[in-house]
Protein backbone atom coordinates (compact mmCIF):
# COMPACT_ATOMS: atom_id res chain seq x y z
CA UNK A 1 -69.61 -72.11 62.63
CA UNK A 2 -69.96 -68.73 64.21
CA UNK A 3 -73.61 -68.06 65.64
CA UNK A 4 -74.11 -64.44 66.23
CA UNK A 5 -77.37 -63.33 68.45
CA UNK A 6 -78.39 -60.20 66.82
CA UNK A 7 -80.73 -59.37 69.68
CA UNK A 8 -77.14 -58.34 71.70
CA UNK A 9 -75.63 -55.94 69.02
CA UNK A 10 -78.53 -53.32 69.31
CA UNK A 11 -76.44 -50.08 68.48
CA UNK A 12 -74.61 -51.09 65.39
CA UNK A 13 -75.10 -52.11 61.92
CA UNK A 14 -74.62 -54.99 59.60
CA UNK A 15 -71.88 -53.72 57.22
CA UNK A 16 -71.50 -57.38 55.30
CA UNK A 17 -71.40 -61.25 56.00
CA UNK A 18 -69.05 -63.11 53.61
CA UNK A 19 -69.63 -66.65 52.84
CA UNK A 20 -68.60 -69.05 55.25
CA UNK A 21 -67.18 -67.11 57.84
CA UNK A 22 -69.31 -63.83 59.18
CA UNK A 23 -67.53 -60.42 58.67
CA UNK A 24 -68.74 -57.55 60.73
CA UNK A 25 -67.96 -53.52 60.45
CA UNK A 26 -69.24 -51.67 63.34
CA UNK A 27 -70.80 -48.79 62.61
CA UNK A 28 -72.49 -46.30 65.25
CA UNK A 29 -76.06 -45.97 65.40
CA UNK A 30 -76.90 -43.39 63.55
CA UNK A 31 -74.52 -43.03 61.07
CA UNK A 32 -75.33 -43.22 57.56
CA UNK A 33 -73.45 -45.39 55.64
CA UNK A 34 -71.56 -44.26 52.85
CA UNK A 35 -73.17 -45.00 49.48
CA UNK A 36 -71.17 -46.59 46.62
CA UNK A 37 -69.67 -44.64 43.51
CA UNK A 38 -72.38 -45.08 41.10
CA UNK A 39 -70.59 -46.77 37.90
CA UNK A 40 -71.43 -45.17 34.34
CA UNK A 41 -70.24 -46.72 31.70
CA UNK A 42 -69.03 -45.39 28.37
CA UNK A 43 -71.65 -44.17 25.80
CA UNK A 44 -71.85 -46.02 22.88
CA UNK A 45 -72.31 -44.13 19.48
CA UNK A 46 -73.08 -46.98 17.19
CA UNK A 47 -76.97 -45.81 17.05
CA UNK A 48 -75.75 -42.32 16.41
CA UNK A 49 -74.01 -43.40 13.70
CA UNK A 50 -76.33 -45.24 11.98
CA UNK A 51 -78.74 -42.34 12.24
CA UNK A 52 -76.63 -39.21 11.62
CA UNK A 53 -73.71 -41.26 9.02
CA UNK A 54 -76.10 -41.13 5.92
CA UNK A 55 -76.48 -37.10 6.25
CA UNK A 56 -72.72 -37.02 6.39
CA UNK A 57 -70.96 -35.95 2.76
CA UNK A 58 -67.29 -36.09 1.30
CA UNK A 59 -66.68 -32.51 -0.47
CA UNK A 60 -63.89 -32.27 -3.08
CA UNK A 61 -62.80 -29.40 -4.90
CA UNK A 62 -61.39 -28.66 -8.01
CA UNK A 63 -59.79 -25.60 -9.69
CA UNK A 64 -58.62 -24.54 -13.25
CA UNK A 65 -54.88 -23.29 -13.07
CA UNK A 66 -53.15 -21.60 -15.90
CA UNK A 67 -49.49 -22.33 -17.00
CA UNK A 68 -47.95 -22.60 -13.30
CA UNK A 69 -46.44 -25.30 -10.74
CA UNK A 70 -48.75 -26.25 -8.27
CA UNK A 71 -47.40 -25.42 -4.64
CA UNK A 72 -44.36 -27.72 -3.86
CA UNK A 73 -46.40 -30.41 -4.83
CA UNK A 74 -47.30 -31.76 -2.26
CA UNK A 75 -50.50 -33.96 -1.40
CA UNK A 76 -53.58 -31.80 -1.63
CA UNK A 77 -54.72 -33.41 1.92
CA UNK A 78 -51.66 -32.12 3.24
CA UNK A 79 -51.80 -28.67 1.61
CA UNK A 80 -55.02 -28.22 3.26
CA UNK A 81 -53.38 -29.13 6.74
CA UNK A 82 -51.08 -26.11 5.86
CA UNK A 83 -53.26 -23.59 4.46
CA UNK A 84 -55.75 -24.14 7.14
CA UNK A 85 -53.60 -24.27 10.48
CA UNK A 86 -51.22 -21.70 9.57
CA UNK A 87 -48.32 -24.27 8.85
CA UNK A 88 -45.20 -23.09 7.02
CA UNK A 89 -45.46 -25.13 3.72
CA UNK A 90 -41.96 -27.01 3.74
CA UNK A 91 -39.77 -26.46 0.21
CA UNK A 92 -39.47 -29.58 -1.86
CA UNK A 93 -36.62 -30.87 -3.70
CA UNK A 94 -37.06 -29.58 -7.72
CA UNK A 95 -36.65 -33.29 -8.58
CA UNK A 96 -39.40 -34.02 -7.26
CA UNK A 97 -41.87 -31.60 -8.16
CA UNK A 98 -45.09 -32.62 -11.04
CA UNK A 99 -44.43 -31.61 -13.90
CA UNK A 100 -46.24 -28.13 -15.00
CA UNK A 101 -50.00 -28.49 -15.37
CA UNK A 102 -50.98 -27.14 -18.90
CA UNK A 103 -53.14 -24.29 -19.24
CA UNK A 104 -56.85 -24.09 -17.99
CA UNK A 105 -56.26 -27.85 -16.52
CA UNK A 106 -58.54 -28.85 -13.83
CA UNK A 107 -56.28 -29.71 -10.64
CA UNK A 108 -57.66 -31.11 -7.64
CA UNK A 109 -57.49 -28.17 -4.92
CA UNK A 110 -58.73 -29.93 -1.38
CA UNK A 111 -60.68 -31.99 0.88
CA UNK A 112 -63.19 -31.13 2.93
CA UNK A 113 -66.87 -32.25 4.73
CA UNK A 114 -70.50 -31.30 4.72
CA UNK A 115 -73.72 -32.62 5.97
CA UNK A 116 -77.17 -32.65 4.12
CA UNK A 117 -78.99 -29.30 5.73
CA UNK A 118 -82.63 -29.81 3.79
CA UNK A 119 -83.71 -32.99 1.69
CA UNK A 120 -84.00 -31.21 -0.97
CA UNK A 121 -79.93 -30.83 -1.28
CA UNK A 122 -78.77 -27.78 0.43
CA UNK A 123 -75.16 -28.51 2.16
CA UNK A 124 -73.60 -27.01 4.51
CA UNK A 125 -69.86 -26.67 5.29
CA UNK A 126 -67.06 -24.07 5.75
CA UNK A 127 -66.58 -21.27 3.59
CA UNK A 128 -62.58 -21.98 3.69
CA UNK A 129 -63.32 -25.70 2.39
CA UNK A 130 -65.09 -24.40 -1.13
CA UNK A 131 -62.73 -20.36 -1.50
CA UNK A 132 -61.52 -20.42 -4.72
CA UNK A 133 -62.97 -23.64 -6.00
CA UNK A 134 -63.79 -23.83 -9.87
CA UNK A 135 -65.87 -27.14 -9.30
CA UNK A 136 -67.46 -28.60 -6.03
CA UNK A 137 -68.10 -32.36 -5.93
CA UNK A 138 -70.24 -33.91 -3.35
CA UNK A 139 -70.34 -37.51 -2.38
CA UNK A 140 -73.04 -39.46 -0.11
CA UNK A 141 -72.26 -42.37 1.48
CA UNK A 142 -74.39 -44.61 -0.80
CA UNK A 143 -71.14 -43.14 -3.27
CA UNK A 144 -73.63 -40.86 -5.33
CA UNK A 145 -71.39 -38.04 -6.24
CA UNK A 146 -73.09 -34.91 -7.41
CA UNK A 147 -71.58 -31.60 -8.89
CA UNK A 148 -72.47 -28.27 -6.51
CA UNK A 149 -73.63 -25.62 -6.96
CA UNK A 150 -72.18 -22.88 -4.86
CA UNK A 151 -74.80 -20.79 -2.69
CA UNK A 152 -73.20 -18.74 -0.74
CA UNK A 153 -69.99 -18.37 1.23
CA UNK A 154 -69.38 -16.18 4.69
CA UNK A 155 -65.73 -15.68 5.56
CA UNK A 156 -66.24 -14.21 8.79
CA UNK A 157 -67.94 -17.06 10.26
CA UNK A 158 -66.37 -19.85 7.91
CA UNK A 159 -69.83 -20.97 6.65
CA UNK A 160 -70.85 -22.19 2.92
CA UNK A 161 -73.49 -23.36 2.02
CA UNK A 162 -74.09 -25.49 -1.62
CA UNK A 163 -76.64 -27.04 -3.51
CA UNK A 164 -76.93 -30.68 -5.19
CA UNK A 165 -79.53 -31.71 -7.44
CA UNK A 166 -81.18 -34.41 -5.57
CA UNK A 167 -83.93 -35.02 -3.73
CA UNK A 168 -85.34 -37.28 -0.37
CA UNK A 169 -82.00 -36.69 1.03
CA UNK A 170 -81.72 -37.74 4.90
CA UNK A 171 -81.31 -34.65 6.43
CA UNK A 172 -80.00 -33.88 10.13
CA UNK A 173 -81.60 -32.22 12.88
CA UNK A 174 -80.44 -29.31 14.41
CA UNK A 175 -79.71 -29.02 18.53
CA UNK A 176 -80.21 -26.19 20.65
CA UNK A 177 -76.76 -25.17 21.27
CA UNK A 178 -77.99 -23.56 24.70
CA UNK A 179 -79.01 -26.53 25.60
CA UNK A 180 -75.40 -28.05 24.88
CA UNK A 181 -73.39 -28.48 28.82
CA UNK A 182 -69.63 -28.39 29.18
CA UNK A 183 -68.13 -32.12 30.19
CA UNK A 184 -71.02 -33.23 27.73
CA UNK A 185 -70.32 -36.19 25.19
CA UNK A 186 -70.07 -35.12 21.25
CA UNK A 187 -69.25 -36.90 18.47
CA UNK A 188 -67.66 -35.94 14.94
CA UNK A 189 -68.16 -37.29 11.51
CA UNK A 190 -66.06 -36.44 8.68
CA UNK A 191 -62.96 -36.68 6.20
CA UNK A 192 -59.66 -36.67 7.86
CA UNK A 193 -56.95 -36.95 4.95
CA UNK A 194 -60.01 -38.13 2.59
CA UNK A 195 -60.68 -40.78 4.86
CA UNK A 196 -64.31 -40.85 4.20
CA UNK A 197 -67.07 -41.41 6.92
CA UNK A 198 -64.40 -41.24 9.96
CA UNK A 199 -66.02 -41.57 13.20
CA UNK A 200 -64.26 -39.32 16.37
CA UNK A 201 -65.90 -38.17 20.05
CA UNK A 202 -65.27 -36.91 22.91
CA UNK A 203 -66.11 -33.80 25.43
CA UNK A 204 -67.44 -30.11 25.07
CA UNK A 205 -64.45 -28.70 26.78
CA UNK A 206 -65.71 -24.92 26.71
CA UNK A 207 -68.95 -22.74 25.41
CA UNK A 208 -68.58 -19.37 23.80
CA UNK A 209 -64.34 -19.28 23.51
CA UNK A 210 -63.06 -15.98 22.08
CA UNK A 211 -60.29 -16.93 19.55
CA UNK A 212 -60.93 -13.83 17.52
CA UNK A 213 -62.60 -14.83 15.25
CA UNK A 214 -66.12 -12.78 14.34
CA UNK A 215 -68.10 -15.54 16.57
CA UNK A 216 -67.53 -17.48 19.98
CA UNK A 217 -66.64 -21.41 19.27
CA UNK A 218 -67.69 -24.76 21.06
CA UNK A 219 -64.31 -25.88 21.93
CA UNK A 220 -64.17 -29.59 22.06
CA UNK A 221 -61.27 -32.23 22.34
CA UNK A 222 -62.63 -34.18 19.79
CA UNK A 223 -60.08 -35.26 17.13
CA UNK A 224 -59.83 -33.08 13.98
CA UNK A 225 -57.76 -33.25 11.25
CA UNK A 226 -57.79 -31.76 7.66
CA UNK A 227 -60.59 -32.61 6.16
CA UNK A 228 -63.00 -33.23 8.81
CA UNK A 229 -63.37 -29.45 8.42
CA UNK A 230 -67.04 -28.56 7.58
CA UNK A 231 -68.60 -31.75 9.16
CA UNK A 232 -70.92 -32.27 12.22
CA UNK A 233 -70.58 -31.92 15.66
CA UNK A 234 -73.19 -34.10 16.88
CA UNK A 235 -74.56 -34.68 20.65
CA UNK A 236 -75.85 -37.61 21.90
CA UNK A 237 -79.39 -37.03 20.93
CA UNK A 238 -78.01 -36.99 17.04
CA UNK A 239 -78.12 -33.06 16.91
CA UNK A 240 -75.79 -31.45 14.69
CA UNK A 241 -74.59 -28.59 17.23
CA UNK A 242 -71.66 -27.09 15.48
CA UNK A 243 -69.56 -27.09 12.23
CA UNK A 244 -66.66 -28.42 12.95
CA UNK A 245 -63.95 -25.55 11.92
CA UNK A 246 -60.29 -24.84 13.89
CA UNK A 247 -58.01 -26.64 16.20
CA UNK A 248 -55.13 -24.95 18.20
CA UNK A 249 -51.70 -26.25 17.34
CA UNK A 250 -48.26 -25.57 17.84
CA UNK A 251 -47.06 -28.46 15.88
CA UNK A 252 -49.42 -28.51 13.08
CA UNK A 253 -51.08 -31.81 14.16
CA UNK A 254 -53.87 -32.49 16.53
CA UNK A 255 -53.61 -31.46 20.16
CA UNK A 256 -56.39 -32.24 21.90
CA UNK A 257 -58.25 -29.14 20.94
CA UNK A 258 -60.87 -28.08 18.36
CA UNK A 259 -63.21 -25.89 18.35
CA UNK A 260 -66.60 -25.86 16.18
CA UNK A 261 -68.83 -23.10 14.87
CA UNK A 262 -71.93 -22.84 16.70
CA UNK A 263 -75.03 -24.39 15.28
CA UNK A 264 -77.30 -21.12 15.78
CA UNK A 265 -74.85 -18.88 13.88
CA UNK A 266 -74.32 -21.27 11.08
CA UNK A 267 -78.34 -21.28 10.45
CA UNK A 268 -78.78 -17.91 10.95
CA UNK A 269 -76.05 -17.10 8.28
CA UNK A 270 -77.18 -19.93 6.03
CA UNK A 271 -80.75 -18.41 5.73
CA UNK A 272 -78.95 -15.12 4.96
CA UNK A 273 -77.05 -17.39 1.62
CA UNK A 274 -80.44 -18.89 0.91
CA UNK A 275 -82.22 -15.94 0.72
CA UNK A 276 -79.65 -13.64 -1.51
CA UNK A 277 -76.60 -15.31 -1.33
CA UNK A 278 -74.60 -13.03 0.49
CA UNK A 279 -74.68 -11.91 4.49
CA UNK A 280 -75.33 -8.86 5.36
CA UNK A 281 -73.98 -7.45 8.72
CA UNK A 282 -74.67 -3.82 10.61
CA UNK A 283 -71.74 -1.37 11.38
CA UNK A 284 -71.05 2.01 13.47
CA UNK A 285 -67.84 3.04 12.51
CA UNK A 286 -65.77 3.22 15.71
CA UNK A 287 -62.21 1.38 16.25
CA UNK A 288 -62.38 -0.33 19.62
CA UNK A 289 -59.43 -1.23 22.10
CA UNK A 290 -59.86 -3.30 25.37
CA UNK A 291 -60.68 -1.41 28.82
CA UNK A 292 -57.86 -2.34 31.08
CA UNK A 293 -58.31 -3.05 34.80
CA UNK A 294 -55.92 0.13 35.33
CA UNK A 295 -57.95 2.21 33.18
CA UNK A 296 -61.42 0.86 34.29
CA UNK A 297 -60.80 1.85 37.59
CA UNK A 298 -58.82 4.89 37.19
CA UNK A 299 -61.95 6.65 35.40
CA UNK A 300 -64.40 5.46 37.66
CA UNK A 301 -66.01 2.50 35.45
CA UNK A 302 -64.96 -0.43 38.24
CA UNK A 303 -64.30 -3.07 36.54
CA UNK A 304 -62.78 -3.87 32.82
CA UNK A 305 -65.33 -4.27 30.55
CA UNK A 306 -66.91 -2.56 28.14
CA UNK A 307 -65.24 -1.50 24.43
CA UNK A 308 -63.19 1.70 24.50
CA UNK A 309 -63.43 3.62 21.58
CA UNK A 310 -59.96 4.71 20.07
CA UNK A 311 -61.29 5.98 16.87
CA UNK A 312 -64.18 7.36 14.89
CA UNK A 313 -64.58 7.17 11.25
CA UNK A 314 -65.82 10.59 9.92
CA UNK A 315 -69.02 10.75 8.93
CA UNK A 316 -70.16 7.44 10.67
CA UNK A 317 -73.57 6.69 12.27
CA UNK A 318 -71.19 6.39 15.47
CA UNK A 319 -70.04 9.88 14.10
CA UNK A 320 -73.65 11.46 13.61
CA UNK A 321 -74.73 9.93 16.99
CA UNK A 322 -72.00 11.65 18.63
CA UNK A 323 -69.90 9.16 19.91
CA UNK A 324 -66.18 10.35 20.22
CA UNK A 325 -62.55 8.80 21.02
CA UNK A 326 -61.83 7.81 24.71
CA UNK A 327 -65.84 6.88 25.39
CA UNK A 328 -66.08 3.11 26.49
CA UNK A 329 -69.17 1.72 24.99
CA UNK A 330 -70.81 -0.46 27.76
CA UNK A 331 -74.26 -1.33 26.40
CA UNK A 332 -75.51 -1.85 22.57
CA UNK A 333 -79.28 -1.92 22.47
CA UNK A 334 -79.68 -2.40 26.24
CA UNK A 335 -77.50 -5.55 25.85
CA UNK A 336 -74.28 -5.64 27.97
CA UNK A 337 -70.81 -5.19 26.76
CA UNK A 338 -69.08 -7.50 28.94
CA UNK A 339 -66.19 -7.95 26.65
CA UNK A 340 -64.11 -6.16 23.40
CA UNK A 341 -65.51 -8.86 21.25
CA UNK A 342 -69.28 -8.78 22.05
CA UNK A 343 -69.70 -5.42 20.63
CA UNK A 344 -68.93 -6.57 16.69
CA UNK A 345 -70.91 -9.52 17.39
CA UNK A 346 -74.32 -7.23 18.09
CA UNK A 347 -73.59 -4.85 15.90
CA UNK A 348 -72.87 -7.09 12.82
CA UNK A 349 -75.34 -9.41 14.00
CA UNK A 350 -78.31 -6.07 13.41
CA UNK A 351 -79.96 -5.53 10.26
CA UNK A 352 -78.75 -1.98 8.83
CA UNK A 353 -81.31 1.08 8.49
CA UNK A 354 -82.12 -0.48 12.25
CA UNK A 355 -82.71 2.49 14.72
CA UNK A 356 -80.83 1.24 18.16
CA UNK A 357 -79.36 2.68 21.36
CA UNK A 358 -75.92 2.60 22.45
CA UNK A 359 -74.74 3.71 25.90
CA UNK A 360 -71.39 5.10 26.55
CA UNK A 361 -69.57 6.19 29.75
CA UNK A 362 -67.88 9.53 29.49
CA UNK A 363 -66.32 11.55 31.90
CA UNK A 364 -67.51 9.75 35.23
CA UNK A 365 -71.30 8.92 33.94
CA UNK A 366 -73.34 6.99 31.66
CA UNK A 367 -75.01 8.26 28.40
CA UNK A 368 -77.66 7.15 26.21
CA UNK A 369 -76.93 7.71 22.21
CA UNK A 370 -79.59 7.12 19.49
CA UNK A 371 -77.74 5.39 16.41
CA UNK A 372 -78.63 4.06 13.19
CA UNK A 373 -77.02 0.90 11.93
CA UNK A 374 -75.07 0.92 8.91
CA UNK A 375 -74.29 -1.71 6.44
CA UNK A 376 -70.75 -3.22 6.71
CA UNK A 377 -68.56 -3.50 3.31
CA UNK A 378 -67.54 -7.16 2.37
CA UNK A 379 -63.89 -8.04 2.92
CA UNK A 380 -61.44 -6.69 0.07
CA UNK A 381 -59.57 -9.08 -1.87
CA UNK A 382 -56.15 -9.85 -0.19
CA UNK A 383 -54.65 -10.63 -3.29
CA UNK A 384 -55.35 -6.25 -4.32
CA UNK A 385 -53.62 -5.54 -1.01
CA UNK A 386 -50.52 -7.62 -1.61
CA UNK A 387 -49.72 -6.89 -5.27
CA UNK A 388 -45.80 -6.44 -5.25
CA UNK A 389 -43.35 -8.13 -7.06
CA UNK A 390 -41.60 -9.91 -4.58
CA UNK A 391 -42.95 -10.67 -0.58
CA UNK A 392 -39.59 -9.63 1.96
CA UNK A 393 -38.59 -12.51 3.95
CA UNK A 394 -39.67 -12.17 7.76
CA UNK A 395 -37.48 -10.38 10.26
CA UNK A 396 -36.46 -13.02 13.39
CA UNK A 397 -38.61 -10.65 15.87
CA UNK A 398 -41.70 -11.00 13.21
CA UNK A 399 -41.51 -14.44 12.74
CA UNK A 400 -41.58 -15.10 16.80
CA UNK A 401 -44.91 -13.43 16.17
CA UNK A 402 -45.71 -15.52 13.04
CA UNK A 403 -45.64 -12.61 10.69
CA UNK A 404 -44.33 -11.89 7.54
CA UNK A 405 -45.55 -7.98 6.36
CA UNK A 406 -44.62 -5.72 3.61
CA UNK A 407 -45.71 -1.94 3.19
CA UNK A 408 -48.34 0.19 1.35
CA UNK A 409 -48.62 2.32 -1.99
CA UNK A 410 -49.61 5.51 -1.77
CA UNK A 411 -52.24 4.39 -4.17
CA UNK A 412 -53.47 1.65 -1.35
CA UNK A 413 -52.79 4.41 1.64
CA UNK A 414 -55.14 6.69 -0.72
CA UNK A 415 -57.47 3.69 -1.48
CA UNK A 416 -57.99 2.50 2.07
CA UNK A 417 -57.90 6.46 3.37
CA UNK A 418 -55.55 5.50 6.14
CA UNK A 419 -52.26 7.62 6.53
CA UNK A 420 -50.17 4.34 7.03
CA UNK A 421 -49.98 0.67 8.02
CA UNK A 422 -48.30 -2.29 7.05
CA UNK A 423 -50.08 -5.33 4.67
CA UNK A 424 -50.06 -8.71 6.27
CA UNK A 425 -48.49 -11.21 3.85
CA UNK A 426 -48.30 -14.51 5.75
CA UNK A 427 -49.60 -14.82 9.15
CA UNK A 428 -49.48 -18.26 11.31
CA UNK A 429 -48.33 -19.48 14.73
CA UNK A 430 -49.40 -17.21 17.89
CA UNK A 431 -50.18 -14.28 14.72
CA UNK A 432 -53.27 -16.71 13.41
CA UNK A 433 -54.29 -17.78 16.64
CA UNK A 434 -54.84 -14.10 17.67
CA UNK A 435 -57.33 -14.37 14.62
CA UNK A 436 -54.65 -12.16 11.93
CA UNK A 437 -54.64 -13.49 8.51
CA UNK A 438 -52.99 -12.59 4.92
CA UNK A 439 -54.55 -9.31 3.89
CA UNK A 440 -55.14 -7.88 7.24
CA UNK A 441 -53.72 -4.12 6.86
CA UNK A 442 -51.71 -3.51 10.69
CA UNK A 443 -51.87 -0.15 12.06
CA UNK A 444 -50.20 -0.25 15.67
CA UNK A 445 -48.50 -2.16 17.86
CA UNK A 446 -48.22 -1.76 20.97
CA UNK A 447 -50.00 1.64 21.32
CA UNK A 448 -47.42 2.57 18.37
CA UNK A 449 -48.42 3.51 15.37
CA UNK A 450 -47.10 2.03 11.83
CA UNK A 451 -46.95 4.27 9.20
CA UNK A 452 -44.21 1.79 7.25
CA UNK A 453 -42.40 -1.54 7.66
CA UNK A 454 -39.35 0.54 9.04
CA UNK A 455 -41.76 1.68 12.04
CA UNK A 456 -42.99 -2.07 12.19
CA UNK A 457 -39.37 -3.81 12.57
CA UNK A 458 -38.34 -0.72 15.16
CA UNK A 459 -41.82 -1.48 17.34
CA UNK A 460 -40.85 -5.08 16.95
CA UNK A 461 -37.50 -4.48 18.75
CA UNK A 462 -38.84 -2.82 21.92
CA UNK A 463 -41.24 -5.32 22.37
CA UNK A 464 -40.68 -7.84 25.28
CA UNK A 465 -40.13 -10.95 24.02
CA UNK A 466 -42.37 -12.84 26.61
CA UNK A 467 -45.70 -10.82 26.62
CA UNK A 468 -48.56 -10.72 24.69
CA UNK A 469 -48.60 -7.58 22.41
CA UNK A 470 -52.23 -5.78 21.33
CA UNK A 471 -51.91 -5.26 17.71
CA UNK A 472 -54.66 -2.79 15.75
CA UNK A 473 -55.42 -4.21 12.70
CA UNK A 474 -57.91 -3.47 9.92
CA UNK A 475 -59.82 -6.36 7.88
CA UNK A 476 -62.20 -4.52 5.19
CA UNK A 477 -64.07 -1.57 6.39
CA UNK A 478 -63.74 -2.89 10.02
CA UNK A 479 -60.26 -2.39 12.03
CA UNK A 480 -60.07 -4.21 15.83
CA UNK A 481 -57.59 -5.20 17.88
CA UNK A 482 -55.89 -8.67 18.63
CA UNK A 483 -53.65 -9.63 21.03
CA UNK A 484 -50.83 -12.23 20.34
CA UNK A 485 -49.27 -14.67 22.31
CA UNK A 486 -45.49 -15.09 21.18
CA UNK A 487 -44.28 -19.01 20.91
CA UNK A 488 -42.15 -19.64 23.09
């Protein structure tokens, strides 16, 4: 045995005595020792689950086709995976296509989730999951399946909402999304490939990404598929924080990041469907471009932010407040413009016939402008923009971008009083993650203006094959730029 007189070891420390034999670690006097890793363990969601599950609902949709073959007939799960994530549909075999429906038949459309908003049986979800449906059916998970009613739907932020006839539903509670902290646990609940009541988590990987869209997104890396779309994102206090809407993918399948529509925006556009059924958003009538480090510091602005103004629509409130073409708008109602998207955000998000300030910087100094707010014009219907006979098949350089285009009447030109442009027929790959979609009316690229396909393709071939490209595009009343991302 090893007897150790403590009374001679006066300047150091007792690090650790292991049974049986004594170990000692000398350590200075004075010197701190080094404390251990604490160990967290991995949250458990089963509670979660068990509270939030029940407010969780299975939406199916129907629609009533006339005398034509559905798409390639393929799975409607899987159709969904395409129309949503910009996927080219793949061409089936004719042998195996169904046969052709019959006239007004009711053919299932899609797949999609929801989540009980009031007990009383408003539901919300995303607008894309219910577009064109003829019949909405909603299912609990106590398998009560109810026929909607559709309230309202809001394209621009992807948010439905409908209505059941039921009543002392469980609904959820809604977080504070500012409250919500990157690296912080979340949890879905949804309908991946009808696949009802699936259970996914993991991290908020980002607050307030720009995908360019009309809102910022939670961006998570929680696993989405088709048909989770519309369902809860849910922290660990059992707060639906977001609607869970996007991923990013190259390959059509789940890489590791989703994003969700924030919780705030989805009730302040839902009370907006309550109340009337519709959303209505504020507008000023200016086309806005990004301020450029180059340009920002050439002027005298320091540093890039800001929207610059590229155009003016005649007659305007940005008109009759006497805003003009090369002014970079840096403040909207004494908020700060840090960035090209914020300024649509305030804007839309201000109730017209509103009386607001926006300042401007113009020739080396900043000026105040008095504005009133305008209402904005819902989106037209793609399908008016795109009536032709036959859609040309994508040039190589267009499809790199994900594009597929075609050009204007007169009539349309005449219709949409713009000189020129081309009419966005498909639009997936880097073109959809830049925000672009079918209907979208292009009007430059590149700083070049399209007056024609011709002038598209010839833009196309100058372009450098490896950079993003800006591309001016108009979606309703409302045109704004996006900037794409070729795959590589």
């Amino acid at each position: 045995m090893i007897r150790i007189d403590w009374k001679k070891l006066p300047s150091f420390a007792l690090a650790g005595v292991l049974m049986g034999t004594a170990s000692l670690v000398a350590v200075p006097h004075g010197v701190a020792l080094a404390q251990p890793a604490v160990s967290r363990g991995l949250p458990d969601f089963t509670e979660l689950v068990e509270q939030v599950g029940p407010s969780v609902v299975n939406i199916r949709t129907s629609e009533k086709v006339s005398a034509r073959t559905n798409t390639n007939g393929m799975d409607e799960d899987m159709l969904e995976f395409f129309r949503r994530f910009g996927v080219p549909i793949p061409n089936m075999p004719r042998q195996q296509r169904p046969q052709r429906p019959q006239p007004d038949e009711e053919q299932p459309r899609g797949v999609g989730s929801g989540f009980i908003l009031t007990a009383d049986g408003y539901v919300m979800t995303n607008a894309h999951v219910v577009e064109g449906a003829d019949e909405v059916i909603v299912t609990l998970t106590d398998k009560r399946e109810f026929k909607a009613k559709l309230v309202g739907a809001d394209k621009r932020t992807d948010v439905a909402v409908v209505k059941i006839d039921a009543t002392g539903l469980p609904a959820v509670k809604v977080g504070d999304v500012s409250r919500l902290k990157v690296g912080e646990w979340v949890m879905a609940i949804g309908s991946p490939f009808g696949l009802e009541s699936t259970v996914t988590a993991g991290i908020v990987s980002a607050k307030q990404r720009d995908t360019g869209d009309y809102l910022p997104f939670i961006q998570t890396d929680v696993a989405i598929n088709p048909g989770n779309s519309g369902g809860p994102l849910i922290n660990m206090r059992g707060e639906v924080v977001g609607i869970n809407s996007q991923i990013y993918s190259r390959s059509g399948g789940f890489m590791g990041i989703s994003f969700a529509i924030p919780m705030d925006e989805a009730i302040r556009v839902s009370e907006q469907l309550r109340a009337s059924g519709r959303v209505t958003r504020g507008r000023i009538g200016v086309q806005i471009g990004q301020v450029s480090k180059d340009v920002a510091e050439s002027i005298g602005l320091g540093k890039a932010s800001g929207a610059l103004v590229t155009g003016v629509e005649a007659g305007s409130p940005a008109d009759k407040a006497g805003i003009e073409a090369g002014d970079i708008i840096t403040r909207f109602d004494g908020k700060v413009i840090d960035k090209l998207a914020d300024l649509p955000r305030l804007v839309g998000n201000t109730k017209p016939g509103t009386k607001s300030t926006v300042t401007v910087f113009r020739r080396g100094s900043a000026k105040d402008l008095g504005i009133t707010i305008a209402e904005i014009e819902g989106d037209k219907p793609a399908s008016k923009l795109a009536e032709r006979e036959e859609k040309p098949k994508a040039s190589p350089a267009a499809q790199l971008l994900g594009l597929s285009v075609s050009g204007l009447t007169d009539a349309q030109k005449k219709e949409l009083k713009i000189r020129g442009g081309v009419v966005v027929n498909v639009a997936t790959d880097a073109a959809a993650r830049a925000g672009l979609r079918e209907g979208d009316i292009i009007l430059s690229i590149a700083n070049i203006e399209i007056t024609g396909v011709k002038d598209f393709e010839a833009a196309l071939a100058k372009l450098d094959k490896n950079k993003p490209v800006n591309v001016l595009y108009r979606r309703g009343e409302w045109a704004q730029y996006a900037l794409i991302r070729p795959s590589k």
